[in-house]
C-alpha atoms as a PDB file:
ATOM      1  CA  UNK A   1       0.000   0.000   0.000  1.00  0.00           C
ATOM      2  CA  UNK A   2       1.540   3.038  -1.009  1.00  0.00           C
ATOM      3  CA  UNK A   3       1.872   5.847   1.905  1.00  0.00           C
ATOM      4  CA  UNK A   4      -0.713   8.712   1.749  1.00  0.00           C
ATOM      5  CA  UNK A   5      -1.528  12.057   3.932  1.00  0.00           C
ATOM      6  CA  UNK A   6      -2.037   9.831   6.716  1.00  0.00           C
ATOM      7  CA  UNK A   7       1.395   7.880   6.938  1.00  0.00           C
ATOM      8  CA  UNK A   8       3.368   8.456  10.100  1.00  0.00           C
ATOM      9  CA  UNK A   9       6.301   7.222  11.925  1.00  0.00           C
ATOM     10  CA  UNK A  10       6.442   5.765  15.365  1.00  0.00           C
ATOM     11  CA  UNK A  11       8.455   6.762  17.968  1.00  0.00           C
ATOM     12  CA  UNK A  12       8.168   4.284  20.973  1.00  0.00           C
ATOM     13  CA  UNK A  13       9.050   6.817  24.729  1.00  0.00           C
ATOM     14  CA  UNK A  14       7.961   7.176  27.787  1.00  0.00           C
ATOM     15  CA  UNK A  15       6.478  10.889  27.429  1.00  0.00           C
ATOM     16  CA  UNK A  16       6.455  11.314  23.859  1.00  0.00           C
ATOM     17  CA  UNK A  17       3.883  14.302  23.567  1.00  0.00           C
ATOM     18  CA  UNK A  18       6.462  16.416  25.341  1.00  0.00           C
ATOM     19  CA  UNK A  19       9.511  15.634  22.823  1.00  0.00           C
ATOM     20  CA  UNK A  20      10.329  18.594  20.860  1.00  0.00           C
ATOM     21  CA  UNK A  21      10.588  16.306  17.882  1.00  0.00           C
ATOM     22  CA  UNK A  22       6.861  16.188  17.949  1.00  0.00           C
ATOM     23  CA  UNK A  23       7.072  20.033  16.550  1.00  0.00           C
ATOM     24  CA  UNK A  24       9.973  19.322  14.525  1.00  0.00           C
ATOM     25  CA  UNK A  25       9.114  16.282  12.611  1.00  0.00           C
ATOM     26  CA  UNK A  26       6.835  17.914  10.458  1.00  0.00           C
ATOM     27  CA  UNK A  27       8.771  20.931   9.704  1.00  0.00           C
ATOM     28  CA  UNK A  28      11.421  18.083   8.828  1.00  0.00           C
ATOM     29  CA  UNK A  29       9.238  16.538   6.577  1.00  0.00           C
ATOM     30  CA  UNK A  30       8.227  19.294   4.505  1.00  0.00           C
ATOM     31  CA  UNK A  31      11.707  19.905   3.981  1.00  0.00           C
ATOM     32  CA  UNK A  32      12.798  16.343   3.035  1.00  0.00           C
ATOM     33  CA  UNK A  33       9.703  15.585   1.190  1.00  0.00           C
ATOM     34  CA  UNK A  34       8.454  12.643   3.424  1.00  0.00           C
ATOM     35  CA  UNK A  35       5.889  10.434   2.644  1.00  0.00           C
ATOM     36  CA  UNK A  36       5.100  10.543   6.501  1.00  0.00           C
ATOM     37  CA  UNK A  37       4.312  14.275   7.916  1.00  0.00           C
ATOM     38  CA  UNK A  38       3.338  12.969  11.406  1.00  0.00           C
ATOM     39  CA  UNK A  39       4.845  11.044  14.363  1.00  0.00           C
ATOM     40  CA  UNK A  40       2.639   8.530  16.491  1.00  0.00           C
ATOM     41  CA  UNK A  41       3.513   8.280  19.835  1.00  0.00           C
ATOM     42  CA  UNK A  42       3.821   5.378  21.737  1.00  0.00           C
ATOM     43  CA  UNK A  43       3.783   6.037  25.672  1.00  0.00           C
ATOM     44  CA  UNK A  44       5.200   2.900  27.970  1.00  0.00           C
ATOM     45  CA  UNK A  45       5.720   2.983  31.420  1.00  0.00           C
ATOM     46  CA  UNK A  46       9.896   2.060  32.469  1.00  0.00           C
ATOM     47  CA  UNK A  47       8.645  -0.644  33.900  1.00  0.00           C
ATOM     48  CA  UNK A  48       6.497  -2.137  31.034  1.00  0.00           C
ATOM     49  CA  UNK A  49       6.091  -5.550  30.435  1.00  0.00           C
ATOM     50  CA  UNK A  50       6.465  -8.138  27.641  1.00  0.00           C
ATOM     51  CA  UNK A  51       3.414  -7.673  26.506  1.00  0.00           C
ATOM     52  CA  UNK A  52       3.358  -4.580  26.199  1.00  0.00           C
ATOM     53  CA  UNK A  53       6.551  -4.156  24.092  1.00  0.00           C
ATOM     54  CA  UNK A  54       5.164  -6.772  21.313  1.00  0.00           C
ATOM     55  CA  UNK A  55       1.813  -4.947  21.231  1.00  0.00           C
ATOM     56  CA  UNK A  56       3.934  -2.091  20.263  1.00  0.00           C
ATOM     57  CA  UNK A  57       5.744  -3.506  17.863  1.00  0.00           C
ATOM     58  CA  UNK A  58       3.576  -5.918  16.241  1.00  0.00           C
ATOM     59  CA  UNK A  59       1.043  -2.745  16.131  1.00  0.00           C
ATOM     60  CA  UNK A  60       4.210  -1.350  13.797  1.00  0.00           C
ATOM     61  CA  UNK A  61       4.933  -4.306  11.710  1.00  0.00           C
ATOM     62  CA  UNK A  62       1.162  -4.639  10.523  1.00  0.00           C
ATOM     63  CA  UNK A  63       0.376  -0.786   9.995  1.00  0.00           C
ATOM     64  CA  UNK A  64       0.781  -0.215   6.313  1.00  0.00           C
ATOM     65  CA  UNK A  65       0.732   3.431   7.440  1.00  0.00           C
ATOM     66  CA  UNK A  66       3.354   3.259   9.882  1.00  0.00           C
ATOM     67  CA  UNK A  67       6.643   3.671   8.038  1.00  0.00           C
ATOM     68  CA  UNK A  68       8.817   3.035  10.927  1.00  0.00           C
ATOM     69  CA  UNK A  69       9.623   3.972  14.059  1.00  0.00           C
ATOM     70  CA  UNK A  70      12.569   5.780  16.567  1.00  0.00           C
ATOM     71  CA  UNK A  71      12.745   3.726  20.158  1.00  0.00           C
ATOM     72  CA  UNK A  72      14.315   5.819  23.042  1.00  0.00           C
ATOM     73  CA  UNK A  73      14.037   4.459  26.324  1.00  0.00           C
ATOM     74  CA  UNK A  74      12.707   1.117  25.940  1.00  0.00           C
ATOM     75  CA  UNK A  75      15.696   0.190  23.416  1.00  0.00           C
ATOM     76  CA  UNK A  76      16.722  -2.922  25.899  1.00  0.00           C
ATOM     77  CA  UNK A  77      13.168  -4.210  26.279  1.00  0.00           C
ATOM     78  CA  UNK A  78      11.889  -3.633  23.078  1.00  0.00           C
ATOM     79  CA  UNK A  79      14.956  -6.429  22.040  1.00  0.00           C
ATOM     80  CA  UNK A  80      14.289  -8.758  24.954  1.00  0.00           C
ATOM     81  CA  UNK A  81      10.789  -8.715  24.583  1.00  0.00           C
ATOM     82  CA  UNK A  82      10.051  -8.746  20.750  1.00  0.00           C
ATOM     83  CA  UNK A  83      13.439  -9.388  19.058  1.00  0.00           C
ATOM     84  CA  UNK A  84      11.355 -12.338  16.798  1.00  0.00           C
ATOM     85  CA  UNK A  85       8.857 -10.206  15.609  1.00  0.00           C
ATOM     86  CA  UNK A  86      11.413  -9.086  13.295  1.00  0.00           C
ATOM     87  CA  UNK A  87      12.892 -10.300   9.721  1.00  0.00           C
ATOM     88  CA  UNK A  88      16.681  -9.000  10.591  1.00  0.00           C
ATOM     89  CA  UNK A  89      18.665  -7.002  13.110  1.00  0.00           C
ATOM     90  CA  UNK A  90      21.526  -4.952  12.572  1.00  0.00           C
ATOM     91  CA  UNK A  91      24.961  -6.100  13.625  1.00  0.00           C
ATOM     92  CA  UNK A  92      24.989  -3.933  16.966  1.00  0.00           C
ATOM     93  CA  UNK A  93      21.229  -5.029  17.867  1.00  0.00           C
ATOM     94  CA  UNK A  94      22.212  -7.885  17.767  1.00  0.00           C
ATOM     95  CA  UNK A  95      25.532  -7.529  19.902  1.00  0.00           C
ATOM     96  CA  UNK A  96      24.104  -5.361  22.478  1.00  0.00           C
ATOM     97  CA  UNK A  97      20.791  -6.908  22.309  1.00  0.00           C
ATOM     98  CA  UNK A  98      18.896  -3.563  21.863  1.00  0.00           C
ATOM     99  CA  UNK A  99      16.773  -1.968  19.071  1.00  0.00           C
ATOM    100  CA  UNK A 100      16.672   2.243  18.634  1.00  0.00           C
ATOM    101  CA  UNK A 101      15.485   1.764  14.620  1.00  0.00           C
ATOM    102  CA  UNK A 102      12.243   0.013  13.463  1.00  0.00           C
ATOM    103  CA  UNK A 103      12.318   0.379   9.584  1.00  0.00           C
ATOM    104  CA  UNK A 104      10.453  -1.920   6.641  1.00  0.00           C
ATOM    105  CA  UNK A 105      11.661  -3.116   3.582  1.00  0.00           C
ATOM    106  CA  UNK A 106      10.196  -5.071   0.639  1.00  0.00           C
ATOM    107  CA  UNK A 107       7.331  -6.313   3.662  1.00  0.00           C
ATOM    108  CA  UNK A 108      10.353  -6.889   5.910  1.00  0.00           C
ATOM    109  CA  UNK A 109      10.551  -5.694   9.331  1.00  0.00           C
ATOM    110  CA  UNK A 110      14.226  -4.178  10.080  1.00  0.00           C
ATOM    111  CA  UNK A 111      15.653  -3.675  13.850  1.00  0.00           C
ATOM    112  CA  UNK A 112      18.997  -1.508  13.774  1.00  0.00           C
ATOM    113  CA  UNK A 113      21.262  -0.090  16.765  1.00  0.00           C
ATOM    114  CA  UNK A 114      21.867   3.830  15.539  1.00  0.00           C
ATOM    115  CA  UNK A 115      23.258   4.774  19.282  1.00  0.00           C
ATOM    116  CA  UNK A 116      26.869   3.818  18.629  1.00  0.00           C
ATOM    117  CA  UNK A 117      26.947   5.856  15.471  1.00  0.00           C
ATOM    118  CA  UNK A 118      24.605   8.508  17.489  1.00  0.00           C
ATOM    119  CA  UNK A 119      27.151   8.824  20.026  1.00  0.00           C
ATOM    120  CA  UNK A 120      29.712   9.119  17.535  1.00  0.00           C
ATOM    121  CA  UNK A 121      28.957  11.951  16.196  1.00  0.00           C
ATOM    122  CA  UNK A 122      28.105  13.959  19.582  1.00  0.00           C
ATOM    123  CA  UNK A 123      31.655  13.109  21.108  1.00  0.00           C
ATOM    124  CA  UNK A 124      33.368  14.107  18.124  1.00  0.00           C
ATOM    125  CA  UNK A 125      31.766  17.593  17.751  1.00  0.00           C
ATOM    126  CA  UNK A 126      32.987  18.284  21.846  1.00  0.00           C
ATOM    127  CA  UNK A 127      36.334  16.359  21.964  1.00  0.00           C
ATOM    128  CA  UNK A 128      39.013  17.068  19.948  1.00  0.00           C
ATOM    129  CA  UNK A 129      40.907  14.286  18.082  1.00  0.00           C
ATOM    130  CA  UNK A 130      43.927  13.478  20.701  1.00  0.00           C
ATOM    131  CA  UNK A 131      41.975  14.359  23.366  1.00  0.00           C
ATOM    132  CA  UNK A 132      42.430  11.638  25.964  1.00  0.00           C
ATOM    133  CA  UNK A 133      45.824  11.215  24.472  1.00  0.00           C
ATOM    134  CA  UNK A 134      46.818  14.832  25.137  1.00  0.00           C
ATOM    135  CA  UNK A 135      45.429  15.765  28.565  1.00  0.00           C
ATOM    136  CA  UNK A 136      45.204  11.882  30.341  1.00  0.00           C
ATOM    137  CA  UNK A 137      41.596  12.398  30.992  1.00  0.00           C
ATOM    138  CA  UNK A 138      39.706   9.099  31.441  1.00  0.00           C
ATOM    139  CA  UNK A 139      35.599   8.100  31.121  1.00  0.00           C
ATOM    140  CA  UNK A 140      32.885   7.629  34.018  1.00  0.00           C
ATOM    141  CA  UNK A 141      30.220   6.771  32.258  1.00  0.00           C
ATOM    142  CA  UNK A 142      27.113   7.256  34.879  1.00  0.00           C
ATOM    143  CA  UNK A 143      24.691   4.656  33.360  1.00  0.00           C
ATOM    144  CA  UNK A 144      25.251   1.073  31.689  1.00  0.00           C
ATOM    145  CA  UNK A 145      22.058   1.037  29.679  1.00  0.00           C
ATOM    146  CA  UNK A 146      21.875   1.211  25.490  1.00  0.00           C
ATOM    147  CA  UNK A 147      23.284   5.261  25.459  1.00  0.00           C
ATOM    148  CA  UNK A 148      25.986   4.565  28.042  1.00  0.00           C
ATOM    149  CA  UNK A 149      26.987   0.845  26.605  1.00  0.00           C
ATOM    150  CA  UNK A 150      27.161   2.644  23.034  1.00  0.00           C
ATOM    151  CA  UNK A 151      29.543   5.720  24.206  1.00  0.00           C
ATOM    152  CA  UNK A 152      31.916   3.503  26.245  1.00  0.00           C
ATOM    153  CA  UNK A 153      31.332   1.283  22.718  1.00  0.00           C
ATOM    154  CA  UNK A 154      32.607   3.825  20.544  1.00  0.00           C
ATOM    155  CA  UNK A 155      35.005   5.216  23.146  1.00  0.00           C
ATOM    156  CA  UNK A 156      36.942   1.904  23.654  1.00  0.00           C
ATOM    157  CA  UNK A 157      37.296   1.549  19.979  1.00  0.00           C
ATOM    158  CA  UNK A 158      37.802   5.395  18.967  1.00  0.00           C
ATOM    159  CA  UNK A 159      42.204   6.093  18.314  1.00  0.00           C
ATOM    160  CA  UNK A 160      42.151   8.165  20.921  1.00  0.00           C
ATOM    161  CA  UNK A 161      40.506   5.826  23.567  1.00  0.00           C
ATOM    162  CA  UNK A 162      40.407   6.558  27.184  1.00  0.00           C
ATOM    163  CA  UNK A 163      43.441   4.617  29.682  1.00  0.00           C
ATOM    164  CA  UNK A 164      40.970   3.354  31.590  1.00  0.00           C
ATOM    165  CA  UNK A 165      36.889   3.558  31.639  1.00  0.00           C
ATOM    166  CA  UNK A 166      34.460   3.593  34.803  1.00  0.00           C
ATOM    167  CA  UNK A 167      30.698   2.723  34.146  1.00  0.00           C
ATOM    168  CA  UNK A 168      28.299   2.738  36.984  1.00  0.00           C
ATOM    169  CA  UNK A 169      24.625   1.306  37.055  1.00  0.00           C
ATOM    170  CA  UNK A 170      22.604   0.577  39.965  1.00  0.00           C
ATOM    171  CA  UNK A 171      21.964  -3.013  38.169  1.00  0.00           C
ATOM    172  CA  UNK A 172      24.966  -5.733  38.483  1.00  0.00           C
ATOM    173  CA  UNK A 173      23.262  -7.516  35.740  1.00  0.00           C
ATOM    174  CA  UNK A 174      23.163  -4.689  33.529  1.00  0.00           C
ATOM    175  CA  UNK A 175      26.895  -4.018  34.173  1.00  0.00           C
ATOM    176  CA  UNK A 176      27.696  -7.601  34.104  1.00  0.00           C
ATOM    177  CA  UNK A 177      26.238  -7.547  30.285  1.00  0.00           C
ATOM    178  CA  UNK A 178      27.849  -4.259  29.629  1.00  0.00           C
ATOM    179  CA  UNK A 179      31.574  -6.453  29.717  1.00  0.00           C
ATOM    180  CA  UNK A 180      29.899  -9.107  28.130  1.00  0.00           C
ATOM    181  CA  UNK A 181      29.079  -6.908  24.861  1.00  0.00           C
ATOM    182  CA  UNK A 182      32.539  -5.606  24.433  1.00  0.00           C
ATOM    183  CA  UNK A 183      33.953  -9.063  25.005  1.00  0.00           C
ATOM    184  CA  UNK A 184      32.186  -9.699  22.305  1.00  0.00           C
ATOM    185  CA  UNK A 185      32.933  -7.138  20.226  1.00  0.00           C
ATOM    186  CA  UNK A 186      36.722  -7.841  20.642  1.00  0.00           C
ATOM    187  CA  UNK A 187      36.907  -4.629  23.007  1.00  0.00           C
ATOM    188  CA  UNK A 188      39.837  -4.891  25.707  1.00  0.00           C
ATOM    189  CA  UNK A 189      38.419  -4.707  28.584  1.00  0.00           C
ATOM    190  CA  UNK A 190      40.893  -4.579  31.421  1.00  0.00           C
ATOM    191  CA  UNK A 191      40.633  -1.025  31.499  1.00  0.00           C
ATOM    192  CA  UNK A 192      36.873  -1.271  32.514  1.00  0.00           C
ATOM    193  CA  UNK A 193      36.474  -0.731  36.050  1.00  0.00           C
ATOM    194  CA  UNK A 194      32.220  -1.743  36.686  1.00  0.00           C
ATOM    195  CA  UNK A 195      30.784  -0.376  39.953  1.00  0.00           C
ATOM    196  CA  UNK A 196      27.141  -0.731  41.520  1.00  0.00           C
ATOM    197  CA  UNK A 197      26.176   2.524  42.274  1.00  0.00           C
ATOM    198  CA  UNK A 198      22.343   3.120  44.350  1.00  0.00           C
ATOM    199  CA  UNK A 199      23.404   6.502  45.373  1.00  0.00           C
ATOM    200  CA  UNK A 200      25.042   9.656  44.723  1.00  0.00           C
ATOM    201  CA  UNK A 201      28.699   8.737  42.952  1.00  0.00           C
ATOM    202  CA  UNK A 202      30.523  11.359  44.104  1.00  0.00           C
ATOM    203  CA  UNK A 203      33.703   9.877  45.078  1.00  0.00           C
ATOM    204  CA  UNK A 204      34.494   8.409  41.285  1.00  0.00           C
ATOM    205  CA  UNK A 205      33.833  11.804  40.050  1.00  0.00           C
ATOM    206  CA  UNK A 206      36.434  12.868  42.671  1.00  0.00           C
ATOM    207  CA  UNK A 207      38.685  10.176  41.447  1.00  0.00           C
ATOM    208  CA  UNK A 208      39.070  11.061  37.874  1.00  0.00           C
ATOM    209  CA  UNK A 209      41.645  12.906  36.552  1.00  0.00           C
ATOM    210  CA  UNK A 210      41.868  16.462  34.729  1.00  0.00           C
ATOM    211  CA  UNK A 211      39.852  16.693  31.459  1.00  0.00           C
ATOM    212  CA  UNK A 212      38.305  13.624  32.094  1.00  0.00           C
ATOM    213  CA  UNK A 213      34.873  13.199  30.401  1.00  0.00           C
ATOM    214  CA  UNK A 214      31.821  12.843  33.036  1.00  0.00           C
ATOM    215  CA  UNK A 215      28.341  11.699  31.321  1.00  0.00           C
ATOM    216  CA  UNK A 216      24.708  11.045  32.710  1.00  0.00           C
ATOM    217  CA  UNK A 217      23.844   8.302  30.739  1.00  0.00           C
ATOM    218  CA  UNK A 218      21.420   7.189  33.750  1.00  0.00           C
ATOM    219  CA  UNK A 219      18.245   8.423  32.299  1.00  0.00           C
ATOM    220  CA  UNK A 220      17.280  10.578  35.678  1.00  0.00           C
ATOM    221  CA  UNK A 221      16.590  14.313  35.185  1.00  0.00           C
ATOM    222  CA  UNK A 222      13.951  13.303  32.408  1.00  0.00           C
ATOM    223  CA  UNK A 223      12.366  10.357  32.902  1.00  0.00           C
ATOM    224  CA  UNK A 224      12.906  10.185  36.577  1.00  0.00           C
ATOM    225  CA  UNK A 225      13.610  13.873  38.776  1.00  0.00           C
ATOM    226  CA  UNK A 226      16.961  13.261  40.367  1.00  0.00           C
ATOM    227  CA  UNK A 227      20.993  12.963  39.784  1.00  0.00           C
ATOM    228  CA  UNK A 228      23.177  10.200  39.890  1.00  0.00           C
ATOM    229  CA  UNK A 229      25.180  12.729  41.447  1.00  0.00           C
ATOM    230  CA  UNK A 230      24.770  15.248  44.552  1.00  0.00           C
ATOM    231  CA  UNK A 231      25.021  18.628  44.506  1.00  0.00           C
ATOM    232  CA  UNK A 232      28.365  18.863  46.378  1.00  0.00           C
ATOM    233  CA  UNK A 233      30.406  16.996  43.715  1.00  0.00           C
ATOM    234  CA  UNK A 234      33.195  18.843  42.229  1.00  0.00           C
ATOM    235  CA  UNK A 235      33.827  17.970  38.767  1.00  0.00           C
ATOM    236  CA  UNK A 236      37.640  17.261  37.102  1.00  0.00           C
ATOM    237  CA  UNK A 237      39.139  20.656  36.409  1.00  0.00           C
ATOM    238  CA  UNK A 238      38.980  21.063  32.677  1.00  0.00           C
ATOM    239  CA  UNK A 239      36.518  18.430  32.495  1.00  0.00           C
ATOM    240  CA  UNK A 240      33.943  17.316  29.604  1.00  0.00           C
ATOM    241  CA  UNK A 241      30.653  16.808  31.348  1.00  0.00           C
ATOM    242  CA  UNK A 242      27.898  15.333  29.446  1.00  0.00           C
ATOM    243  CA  UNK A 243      24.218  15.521  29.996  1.00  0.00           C
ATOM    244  CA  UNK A 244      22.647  13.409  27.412  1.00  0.00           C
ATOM    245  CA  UNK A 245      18.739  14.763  28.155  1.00  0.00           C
ATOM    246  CA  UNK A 246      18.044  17.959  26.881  1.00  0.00           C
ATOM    247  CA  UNK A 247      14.251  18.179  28.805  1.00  0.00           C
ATOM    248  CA  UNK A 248      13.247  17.536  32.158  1.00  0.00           C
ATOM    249  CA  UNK A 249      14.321  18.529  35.500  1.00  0.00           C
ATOM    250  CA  UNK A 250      17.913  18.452  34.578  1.00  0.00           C
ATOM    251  CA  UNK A 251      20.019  18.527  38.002  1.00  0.00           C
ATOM    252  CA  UNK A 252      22.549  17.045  36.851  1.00  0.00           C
ATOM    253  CA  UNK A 253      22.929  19.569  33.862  1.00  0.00           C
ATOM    254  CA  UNK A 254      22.525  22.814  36.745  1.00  0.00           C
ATOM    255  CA  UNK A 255      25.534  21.126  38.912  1.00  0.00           C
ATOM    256  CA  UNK A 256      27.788  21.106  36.421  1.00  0.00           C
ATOM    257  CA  UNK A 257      27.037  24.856  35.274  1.00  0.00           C
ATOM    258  CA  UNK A 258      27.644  25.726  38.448  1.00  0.00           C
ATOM    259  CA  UNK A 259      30.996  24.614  38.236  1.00  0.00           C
ATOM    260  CA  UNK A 260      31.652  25.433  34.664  1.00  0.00           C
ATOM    261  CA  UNK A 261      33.789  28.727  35.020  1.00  0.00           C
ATOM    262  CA  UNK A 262      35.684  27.486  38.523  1.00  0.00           C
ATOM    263  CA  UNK A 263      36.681  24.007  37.078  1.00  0.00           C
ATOM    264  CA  UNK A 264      36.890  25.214  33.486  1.00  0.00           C
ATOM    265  CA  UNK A 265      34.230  22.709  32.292  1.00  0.00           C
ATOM    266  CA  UNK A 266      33.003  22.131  28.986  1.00  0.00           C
ATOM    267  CA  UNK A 267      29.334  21.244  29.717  1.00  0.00           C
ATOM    268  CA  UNK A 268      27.253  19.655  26.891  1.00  0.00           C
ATOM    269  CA  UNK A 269      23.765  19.200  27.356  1.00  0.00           C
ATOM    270  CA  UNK A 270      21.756  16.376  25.126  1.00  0.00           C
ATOM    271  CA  UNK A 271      20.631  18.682  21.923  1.00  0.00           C
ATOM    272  CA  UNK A 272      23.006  17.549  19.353  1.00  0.00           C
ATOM    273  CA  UNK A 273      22.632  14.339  20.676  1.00  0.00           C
ATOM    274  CA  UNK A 274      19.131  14.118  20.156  1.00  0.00           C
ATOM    275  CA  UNK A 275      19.423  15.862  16.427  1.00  0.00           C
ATOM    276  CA  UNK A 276      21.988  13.077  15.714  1.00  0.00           C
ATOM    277  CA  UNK A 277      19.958  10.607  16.989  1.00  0.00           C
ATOM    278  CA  UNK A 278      16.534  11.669  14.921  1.00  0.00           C
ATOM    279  CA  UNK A 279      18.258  12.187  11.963  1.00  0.00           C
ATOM    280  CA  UNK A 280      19.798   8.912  11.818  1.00  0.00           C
ATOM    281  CA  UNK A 281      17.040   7.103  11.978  1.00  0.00           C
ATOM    282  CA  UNK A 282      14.657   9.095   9.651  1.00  0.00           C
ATOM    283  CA  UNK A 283      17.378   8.808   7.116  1.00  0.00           C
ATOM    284  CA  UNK A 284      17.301   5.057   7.433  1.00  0.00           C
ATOM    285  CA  UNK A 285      13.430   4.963   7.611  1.00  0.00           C
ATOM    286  CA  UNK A 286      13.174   6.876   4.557  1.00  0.00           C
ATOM    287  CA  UNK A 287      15.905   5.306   3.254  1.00  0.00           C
ATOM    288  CA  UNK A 288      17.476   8.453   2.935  1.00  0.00           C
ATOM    289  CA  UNK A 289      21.608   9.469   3.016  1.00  0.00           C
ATOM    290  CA  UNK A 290      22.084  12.697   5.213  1.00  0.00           C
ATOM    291  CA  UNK A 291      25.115  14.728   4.263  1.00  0.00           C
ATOM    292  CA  UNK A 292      26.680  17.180   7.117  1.00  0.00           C
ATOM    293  CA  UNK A 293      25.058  20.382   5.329  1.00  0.00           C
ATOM    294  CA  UNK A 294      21.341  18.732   5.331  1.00  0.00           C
ATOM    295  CA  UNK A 295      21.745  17.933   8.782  1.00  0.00           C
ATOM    296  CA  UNK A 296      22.708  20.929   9.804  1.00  0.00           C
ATOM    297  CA  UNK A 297      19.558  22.596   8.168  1.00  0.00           C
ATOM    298  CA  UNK A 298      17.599  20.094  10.082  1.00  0.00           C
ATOM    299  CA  UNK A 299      19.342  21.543  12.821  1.00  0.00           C
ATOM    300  CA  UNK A 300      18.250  25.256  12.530  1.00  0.00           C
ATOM    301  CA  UNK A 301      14.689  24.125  12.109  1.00  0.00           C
ATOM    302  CA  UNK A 302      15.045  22.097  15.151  1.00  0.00           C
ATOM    303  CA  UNK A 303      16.608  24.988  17.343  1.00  0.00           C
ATOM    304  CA  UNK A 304      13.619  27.386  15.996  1.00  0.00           C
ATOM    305  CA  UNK A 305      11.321  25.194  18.208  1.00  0.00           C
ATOM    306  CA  UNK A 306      13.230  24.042  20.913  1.00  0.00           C
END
């Protein structure tokens, strides 16, 4: 069935109605000439169950007017729960065992990972190309779900690869399968130091060296008020502290503001991130091949809006 004026594409959250994608998308769409000119929101709960996932997707896979979908938080469970409702995953969905990219081809249902190459091309807009090579900064990585397993992914394999890593997560099983995945992948992973953290981590922030980079891959401060971090921390002079949400109550984001002109932070909130991470996936969607000036037009629109 060919796509008319009421195609859309998913996107599978948690509160997707306050997104600002949801006023973006369309403005996106005139400009790329979309088939699709709306997004349909799919609202789970964090703790929603198997059934719930495949209702999702199944609901995707037999909507002729659904042309895909984008998956944020529910990346891990969407895999676990409903992996076989689809025709082929992507290398890195497969690996990690999560799905970020629902897209269909020739009546085929396609799963792909986009968060590695997502957090790609975030890091390499804020760190410059010898940067852990040059100042001996290392990574805490404050989260071991699908965003924090890609960056310490892409990390561990960049040239310029952090000494050693630190990845908290309040799950041991989650951190457990966080060494599991870059085992896996062939990823070294001596220099991975896993810790179970159910409270504020402020003495591994402490720990880290000068221009080490700091991110809040935890999820709280959108989908859950809160900090994986109290207010008191003090951040590595000349730090690169990343907040990967760009909405919500953002504490984590305000502490390290504080601190940006006294430690001489660079503080990154989760903007770009998100653009990178929408564009992606329309592109593959659409089936579509995004060069840097496009994107960047996509960009203004987006920041008229935001």
């Amino acid at each position: 069935m060919k796509p008319g004026i009421d195609a859309s594409m998913g996107f599978v959250g948690v509160s997707t109605s306050q997104s600002s994608i949801m006023k973006v998308f369309p403005q996106w769409a005139r400009f790329l000439g979309l088939p699709a000119a709306q997004l349909t929101g799919f609202d789970l709960p964090l703790d929603a169950d198997e059934a719930q996932y495949r209702e999702v997707i199944d609901r995707i896979r037999r909507d002729p007017l659904l042309l895909g979908a984008l998956i944020t938080t529910h990346k891990i469970g969407v895999h676990r729960a409903a992996a076989d409702l689809f025709d082929e995953l992507d290398e890195f969905a497969t690996l990690c065992g999560e799905i970020s990219s629902v897209s269909k081809r020739d009546g085929q249902l396609i799963g792909h990972a986009k968060d590695p190459v997502t957090a790609g091309l975030a890091l390499e807009e804020m760190l410059v190309p010898d940067h852990f090579g040059s100042t001996g900064g290392e990574l805490l990585c404050l989260g071991a779900g699908g965003a924090g397993t890609a960056i310490i992914w892409y990390l561990a394999r960049r040239p310029d690869s952090p000494r050693r890593i630190v990845c908290t997560d309040r799950s041991p099983e989650r951190l457990a399968e966080l060494t599991a995945v870059l085992g896996r992948g062939g990823v070294d992973t001596d220099r991975l130091r896993t810790v179970v953290a159910d409270g504020p981590a402020d003495s591994l922030v402490a720990a880290m060296p000068e221009a080490s980079v700091v991110v809040n891959a935890t999820g709280l401060g959108k989908d859950r008020p809160g900090s994986p971090l109290s207010p008191a921390v003090r951040f590595p002079r000349r730090g690169v502290v990343w907040e990967l949400n760009y909405r919500g109550s953002l504490e984590f984001l305000h502490t390290a503001r504080a601190q940006a002109s006294s430690r001489e932070l660079t503080v990154v909130d989760g903007w770009r991130y998100f653009i990178h991470g929408w564009t992606q996936v329309v592109a593959e969607v659409f089936g579509l091949c995004l060069d840097s000036a496009t994107t960047d037009r996509l960009a203004e629109a987006a920041e008229a809006v935001r």
